[in-house]
PDB file of N, CA and C in Angstrom:
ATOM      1  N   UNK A   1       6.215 -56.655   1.950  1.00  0.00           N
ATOM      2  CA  UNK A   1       5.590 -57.794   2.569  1.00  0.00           C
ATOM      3  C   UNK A   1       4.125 -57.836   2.117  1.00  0.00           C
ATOM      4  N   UNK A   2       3.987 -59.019   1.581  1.00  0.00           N
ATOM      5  CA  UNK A   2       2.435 -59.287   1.239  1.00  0.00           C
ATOM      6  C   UNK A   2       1.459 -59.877   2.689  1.00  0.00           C
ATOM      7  N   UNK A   3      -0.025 -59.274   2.629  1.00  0.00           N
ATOM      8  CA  UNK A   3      -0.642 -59.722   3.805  1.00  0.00           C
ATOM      9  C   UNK A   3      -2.085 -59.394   3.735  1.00  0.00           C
ATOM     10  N   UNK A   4      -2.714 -59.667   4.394  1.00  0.00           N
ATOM     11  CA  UNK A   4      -4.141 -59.939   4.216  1.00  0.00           C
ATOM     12  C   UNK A   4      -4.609 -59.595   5.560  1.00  0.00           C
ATOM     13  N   UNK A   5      -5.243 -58.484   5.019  1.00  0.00           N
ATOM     14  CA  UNK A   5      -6.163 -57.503   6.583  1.00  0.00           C
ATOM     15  C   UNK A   5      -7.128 -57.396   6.198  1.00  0.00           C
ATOM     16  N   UNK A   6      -8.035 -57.268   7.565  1.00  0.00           N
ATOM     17  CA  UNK A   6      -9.618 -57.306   7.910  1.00  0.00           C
ATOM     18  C   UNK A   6      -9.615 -56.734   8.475  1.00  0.00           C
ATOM     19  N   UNK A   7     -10.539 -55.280   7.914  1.00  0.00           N
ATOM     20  CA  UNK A   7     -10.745 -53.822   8.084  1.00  0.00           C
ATOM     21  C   UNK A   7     -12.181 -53.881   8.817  1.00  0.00           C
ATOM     22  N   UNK A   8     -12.156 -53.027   9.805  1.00  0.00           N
ATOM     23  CA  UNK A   8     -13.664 -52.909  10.314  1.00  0.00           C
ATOM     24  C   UNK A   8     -14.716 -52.002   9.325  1.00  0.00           C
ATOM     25  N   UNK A   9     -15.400 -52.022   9.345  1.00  0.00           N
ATOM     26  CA  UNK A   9     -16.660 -50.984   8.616  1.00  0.00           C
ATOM     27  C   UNK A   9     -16.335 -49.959   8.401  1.00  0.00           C
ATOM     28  N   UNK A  10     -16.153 -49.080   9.873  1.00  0.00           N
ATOM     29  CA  UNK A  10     -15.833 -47.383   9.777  1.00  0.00           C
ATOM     30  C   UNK A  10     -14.300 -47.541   9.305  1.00  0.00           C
ATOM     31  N   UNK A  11     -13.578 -47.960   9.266  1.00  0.00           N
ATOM     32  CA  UNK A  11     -11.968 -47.996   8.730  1.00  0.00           C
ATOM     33  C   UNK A  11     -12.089 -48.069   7.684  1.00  0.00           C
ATOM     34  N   UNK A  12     -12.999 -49.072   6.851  1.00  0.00           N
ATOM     35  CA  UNK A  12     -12.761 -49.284   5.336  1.00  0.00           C
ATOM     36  C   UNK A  12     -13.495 -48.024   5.163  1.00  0.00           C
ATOM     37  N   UNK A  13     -14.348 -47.437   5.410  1.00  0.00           N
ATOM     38  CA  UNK A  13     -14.838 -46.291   4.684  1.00  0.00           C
ATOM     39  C   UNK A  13     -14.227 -45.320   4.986  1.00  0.00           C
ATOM     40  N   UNK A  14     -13.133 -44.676   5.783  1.00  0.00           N
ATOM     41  CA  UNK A  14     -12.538 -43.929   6.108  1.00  0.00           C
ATOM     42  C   UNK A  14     -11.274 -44.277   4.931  1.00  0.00           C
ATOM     43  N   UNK A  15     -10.647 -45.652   4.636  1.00  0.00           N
ATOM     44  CA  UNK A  15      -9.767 -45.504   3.827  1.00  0.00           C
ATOM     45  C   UNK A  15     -10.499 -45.210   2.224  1.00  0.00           C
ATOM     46  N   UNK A  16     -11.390 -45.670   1.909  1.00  0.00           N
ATOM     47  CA  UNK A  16     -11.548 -45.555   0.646  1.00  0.00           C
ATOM     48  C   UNK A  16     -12.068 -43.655   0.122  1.00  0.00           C
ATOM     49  N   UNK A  17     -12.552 -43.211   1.309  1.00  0.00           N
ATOM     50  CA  UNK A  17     -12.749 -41.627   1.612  1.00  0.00           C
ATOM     51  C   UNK A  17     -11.449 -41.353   1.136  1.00  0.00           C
ATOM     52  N   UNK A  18     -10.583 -41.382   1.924  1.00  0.00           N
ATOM     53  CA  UNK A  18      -9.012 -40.811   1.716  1.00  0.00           C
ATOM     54  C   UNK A  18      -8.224 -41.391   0.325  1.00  0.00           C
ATOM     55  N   UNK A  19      -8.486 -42.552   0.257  1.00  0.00           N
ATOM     56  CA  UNK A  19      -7.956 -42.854  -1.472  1.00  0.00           C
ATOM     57  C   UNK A  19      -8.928 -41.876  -2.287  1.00  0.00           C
ATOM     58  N   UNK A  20      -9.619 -41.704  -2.741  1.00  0.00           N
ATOM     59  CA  UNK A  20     -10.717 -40.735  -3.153  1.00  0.00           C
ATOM     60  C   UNK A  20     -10.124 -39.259  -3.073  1.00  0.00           C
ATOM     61  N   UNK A  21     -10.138 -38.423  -2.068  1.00  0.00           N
ATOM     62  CA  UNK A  21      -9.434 -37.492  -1.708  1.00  0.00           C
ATOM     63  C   UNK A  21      -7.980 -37.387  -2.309  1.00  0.00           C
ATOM     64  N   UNK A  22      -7.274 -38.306  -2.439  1.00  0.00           N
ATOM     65  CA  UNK A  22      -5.826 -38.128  -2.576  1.00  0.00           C
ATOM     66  C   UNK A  22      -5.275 -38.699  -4.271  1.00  0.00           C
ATOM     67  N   UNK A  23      -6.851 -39.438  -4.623  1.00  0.00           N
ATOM     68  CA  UNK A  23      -6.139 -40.060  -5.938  1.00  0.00           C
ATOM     69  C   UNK A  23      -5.190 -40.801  -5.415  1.00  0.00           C
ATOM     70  N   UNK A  24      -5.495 -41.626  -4.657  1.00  0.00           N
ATOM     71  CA  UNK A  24      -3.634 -42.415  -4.325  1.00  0.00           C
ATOM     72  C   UNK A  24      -4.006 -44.341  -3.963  1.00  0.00           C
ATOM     73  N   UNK A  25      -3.201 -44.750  -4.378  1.00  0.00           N
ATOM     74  CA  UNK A  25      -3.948 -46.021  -4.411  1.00  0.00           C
ATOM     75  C   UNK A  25      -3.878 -46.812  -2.731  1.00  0.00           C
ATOM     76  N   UNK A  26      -4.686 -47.634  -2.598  1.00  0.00           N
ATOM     77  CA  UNK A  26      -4.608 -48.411  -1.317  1.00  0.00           C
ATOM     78  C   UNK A  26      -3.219 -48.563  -0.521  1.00  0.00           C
ATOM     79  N   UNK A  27      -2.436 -49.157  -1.424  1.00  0.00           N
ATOM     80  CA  UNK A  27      -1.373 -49.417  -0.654  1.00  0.00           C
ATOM     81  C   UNK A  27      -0.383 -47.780  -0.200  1.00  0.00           C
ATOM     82  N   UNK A  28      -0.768 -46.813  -0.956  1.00  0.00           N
ATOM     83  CA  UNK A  28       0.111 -46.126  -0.727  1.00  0.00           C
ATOM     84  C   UNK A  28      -0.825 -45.392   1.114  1.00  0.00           C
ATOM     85  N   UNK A  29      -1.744 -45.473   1.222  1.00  0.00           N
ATOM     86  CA  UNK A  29      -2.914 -44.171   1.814  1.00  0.00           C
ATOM     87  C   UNK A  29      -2.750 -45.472   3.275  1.00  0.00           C
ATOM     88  N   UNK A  30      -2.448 -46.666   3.194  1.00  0.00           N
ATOM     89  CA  UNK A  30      -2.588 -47.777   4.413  1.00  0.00           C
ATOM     90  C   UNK A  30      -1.374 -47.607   4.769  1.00  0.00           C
ATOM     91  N   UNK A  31      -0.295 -47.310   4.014  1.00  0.00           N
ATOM     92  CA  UNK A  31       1.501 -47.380   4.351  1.00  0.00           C
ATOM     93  C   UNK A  31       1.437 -46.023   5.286  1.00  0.00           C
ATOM     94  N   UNK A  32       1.247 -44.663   4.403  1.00  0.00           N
ATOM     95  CA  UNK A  32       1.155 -43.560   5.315  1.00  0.00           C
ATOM     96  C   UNK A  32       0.603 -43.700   6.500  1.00  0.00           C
ATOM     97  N   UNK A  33      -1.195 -44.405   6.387  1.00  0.00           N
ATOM     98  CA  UNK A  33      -1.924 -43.977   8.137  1.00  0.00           C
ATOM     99  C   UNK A  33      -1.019 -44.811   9.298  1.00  0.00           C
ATOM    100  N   UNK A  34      -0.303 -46.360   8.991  1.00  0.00           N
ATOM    101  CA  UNK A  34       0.533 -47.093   9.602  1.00  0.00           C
ATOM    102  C   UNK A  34       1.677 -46.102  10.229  1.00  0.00           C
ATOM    103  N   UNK A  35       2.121 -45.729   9.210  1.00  0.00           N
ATOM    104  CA  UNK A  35       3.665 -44.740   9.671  1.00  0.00           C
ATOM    105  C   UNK A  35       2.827 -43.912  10.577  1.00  0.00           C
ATOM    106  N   UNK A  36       1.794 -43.272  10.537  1.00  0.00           N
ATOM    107  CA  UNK A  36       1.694 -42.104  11.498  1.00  0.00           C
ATOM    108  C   UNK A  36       1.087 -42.596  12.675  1.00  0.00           C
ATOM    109  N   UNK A  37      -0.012 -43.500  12.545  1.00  0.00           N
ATOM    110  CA  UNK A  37       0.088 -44.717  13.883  1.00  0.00           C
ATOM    111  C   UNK A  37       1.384 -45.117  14.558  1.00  0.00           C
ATOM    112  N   UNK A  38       1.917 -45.351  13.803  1.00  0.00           N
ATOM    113  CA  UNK A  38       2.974 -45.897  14.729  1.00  0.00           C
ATOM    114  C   UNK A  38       4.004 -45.324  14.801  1.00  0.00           C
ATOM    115  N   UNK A  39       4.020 -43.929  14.510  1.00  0.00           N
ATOM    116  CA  UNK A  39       4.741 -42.938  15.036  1.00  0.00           C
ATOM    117  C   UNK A  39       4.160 -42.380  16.194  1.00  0.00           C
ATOM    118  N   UNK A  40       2.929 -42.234  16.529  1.00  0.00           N
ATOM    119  CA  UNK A  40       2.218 -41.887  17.419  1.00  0.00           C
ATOM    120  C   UNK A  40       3.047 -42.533  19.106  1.00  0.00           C
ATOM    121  N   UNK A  41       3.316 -43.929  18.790  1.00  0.00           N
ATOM    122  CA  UNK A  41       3.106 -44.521  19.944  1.00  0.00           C
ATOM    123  C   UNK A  41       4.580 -44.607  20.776  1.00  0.00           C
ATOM    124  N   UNK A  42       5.395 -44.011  20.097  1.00  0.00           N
ATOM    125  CA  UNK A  42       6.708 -43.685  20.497  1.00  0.00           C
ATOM    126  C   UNK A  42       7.100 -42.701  20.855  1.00  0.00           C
ATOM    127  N   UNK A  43       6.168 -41.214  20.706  1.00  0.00           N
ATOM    128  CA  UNK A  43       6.279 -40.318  21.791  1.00  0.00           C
ATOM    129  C   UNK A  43       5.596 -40.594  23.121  1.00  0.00           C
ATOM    130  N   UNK A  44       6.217 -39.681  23.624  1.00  0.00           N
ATOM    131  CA  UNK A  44       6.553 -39.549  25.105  1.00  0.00           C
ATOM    132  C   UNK A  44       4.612 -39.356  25.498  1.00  0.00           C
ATOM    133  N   UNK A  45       4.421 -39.757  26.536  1.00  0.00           N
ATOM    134  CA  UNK A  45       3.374 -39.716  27.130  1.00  0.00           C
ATOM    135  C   UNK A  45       3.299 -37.956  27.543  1.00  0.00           C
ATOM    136  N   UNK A  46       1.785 -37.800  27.532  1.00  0.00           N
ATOM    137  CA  UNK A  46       2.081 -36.409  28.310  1.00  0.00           C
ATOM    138  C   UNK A  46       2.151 -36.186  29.653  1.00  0.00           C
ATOM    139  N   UNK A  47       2.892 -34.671  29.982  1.00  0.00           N
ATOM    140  CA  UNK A  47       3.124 -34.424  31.501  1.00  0.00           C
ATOM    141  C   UNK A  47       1.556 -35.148  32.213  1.00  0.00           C
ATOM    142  N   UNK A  48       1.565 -35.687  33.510  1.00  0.00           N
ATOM    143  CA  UNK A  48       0.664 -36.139  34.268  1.00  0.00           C
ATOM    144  C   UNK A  48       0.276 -34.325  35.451  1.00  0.00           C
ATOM    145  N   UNK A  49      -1.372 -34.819  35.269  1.00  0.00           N
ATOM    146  CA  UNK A  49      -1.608 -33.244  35.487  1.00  0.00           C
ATOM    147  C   UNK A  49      -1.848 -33.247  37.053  1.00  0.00           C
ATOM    148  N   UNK A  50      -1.728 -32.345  37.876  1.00  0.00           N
ATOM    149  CA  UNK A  50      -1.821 -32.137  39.134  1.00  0.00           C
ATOM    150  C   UNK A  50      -2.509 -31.158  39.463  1.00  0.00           C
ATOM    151  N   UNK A  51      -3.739 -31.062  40.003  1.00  0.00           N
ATOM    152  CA  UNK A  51      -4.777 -30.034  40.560  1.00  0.00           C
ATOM    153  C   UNK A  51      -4.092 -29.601  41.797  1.00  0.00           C
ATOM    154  N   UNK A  52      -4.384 -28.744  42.257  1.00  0.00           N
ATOM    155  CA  UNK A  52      -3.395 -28.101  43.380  1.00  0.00           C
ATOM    156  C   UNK A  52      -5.064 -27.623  44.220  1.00  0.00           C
ATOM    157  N   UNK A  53      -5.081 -28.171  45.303  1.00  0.00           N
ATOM    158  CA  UNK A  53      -6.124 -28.299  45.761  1.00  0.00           C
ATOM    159  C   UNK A  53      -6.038 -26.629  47.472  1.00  0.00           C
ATOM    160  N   UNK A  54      -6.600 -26.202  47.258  1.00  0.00           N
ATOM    161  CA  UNK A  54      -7.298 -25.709  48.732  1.00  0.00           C
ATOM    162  C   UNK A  54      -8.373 -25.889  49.994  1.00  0.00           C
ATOM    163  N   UNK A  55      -8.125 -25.279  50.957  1.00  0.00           N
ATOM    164  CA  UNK A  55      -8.770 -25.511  52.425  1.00  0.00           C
ATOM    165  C   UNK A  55     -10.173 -24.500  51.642  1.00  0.00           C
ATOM    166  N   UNK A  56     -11.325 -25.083  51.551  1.00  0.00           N
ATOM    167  CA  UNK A  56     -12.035 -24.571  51.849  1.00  0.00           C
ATOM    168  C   UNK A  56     -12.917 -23.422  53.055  1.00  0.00           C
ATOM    169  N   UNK A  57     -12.838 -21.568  52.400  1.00  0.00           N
ATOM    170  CA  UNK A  57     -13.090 -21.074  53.410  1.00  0.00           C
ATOM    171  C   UNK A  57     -14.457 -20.582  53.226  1.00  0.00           C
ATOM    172  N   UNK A  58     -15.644 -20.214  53.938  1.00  0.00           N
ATOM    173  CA  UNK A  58     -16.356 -19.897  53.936  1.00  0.00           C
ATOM    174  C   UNK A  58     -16.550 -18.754  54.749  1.00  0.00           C
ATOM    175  N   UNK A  59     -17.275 -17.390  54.042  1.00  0.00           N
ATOM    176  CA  UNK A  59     -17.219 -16.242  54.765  1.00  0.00           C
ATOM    177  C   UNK A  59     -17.812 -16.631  55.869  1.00  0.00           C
ATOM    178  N   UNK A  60     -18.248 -15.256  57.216  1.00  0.00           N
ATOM    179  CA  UNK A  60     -18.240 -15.222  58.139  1.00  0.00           C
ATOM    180  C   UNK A  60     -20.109 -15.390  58.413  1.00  0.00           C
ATOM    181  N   UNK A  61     -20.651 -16.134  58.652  1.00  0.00           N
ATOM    182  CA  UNK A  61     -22.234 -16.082  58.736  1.00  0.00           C
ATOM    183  C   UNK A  61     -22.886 -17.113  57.447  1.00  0.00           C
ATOM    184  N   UNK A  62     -21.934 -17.647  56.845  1.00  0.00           N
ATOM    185  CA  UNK A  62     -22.287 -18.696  56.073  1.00  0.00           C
ATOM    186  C   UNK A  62     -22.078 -20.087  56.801  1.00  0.00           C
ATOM    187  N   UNK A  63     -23.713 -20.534  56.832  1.00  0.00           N
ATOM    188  CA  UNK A  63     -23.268 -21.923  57.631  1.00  0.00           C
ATOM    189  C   UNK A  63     -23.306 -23.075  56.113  1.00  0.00           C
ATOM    190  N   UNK A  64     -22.154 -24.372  56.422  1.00  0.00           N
ATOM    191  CA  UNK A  64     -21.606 -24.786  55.228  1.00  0.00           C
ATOM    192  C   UNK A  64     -22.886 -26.093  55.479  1.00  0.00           C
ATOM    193  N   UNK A  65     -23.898 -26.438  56.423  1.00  0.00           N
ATOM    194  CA  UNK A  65     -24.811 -26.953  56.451  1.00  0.00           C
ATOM    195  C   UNK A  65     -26.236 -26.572  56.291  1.00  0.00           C
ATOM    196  N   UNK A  66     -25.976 -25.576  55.218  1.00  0.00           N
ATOM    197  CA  UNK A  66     -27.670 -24.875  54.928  1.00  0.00           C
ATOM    198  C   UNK A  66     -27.119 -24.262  53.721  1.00  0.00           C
ATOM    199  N   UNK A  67     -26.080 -25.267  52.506  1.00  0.00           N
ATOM    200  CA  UNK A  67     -25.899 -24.174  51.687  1.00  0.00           C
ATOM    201  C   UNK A  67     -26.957 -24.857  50.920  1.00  0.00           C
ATOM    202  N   UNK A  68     -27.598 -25.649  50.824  1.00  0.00           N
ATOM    203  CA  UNK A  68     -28.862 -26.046  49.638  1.00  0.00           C
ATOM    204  C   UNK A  68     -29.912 -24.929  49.864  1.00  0.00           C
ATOM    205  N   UNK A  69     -30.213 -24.558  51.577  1.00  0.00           N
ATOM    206  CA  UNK A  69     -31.513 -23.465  52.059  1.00  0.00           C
ATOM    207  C   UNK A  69     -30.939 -22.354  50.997  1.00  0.00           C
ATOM    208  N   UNK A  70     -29.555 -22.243  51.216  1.00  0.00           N
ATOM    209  CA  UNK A  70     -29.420 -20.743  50.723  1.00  0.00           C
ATOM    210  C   UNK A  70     -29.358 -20.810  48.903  1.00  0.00           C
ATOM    211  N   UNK A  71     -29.110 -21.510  48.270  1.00  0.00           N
ATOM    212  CA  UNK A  71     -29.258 -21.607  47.315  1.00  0.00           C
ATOM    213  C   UNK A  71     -30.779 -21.930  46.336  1.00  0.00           C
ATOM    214  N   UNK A  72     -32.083 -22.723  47.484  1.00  0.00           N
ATOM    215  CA  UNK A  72     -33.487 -22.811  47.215  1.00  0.00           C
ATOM    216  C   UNK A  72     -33.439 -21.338  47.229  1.00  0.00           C
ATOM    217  N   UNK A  73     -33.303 -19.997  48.252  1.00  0.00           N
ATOM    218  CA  UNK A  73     -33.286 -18.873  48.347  1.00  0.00           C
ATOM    219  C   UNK A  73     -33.265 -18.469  46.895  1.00  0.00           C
ATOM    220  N   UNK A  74     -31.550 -18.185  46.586  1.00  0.00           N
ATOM    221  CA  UNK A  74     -31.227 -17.311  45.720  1.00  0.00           C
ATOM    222  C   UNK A  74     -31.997 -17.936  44.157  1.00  0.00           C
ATOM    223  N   UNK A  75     -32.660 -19.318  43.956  1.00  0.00           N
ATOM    224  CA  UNK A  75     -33.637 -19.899  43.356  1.00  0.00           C
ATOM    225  C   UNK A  75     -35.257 -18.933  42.906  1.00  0.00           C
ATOM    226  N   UNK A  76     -35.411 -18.883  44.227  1.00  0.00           N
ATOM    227  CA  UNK A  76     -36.648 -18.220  44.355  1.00  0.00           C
ATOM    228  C   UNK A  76     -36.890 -16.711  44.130  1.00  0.00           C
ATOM    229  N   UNK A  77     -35.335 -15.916  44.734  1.00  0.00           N
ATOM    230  CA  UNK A  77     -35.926 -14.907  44.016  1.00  0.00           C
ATOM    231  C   UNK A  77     -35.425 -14.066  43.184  1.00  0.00           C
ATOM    232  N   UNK A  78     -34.678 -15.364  42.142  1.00  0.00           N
ATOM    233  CA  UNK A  78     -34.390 -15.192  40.624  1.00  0.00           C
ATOM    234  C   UNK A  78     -35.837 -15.005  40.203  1.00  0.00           C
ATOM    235  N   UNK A  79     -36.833 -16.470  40.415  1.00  0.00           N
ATOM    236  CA  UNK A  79     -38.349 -16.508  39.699  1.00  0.00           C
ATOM    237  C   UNK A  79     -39.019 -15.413  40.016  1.00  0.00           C
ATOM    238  N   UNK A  80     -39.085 -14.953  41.294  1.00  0.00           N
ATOM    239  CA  UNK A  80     -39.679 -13.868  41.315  1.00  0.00           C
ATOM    240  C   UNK A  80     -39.402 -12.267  40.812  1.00  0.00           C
ATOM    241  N   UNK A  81     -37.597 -12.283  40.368  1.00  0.00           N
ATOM    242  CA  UNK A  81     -37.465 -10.902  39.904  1.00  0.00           C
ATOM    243  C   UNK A  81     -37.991 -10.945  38.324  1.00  0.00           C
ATOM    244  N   UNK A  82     -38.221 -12.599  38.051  1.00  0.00           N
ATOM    245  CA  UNK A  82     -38.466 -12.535  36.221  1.00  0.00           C
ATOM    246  C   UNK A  82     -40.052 -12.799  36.043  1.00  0.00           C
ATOM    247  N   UNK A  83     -40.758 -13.181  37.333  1.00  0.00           N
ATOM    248  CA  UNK A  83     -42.363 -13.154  36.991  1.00  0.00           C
ATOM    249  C   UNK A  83     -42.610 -11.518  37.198  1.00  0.00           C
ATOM    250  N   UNK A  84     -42.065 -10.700  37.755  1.00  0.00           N
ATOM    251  CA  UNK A  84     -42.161  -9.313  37.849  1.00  0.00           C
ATOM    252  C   UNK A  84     -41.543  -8.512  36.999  1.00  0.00           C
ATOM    253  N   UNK A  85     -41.113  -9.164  35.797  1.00  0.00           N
ATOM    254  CA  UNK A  85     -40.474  -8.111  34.436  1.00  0.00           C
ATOM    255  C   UNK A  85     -41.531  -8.448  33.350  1.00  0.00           C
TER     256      UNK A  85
END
């Protein structure tokens, strides 16, 4: 079948890269990327993924409304164990 396509920018330079590479002329390097395009689209979708979620526990004396305080904490005396090395 004869036909007339209008290649975007990065496509035409991607095909003429690969004719280049392969020594192989246009029609043969556009027939292949087609077949593997459109082999692509006839497999199967992949499995759909499922996070498996948990109850958040927090040890015993951790309040879950001061975890920013406790983390400015463990902040501060990171800086201070490395202004003291």
């Amino acid at each position: 079948m004869r036909t007339t396509l209008t290649l975007d920018p990065d496509v035409a330079l991607q095909l003429k890269r690969r004719m280049a590479e392969e020594k192989s002329p246009m029609k043969r390097v556009v027939n292949e990327a087609l077949r593997v395009g459109l082999c692509r689209k006839s497999e199967k979708p992949p499995a759909k993924f499922k996070v498996k979620t948990f109850p958040m526990k927090l040890r015993p004396g951790i309040d879950p409304d001061k975890l920013n305080q406790l983390a400015d904490e463990l902040e501060t005396l990171e800086i201070l164990r490395k202004l003291h090395l």
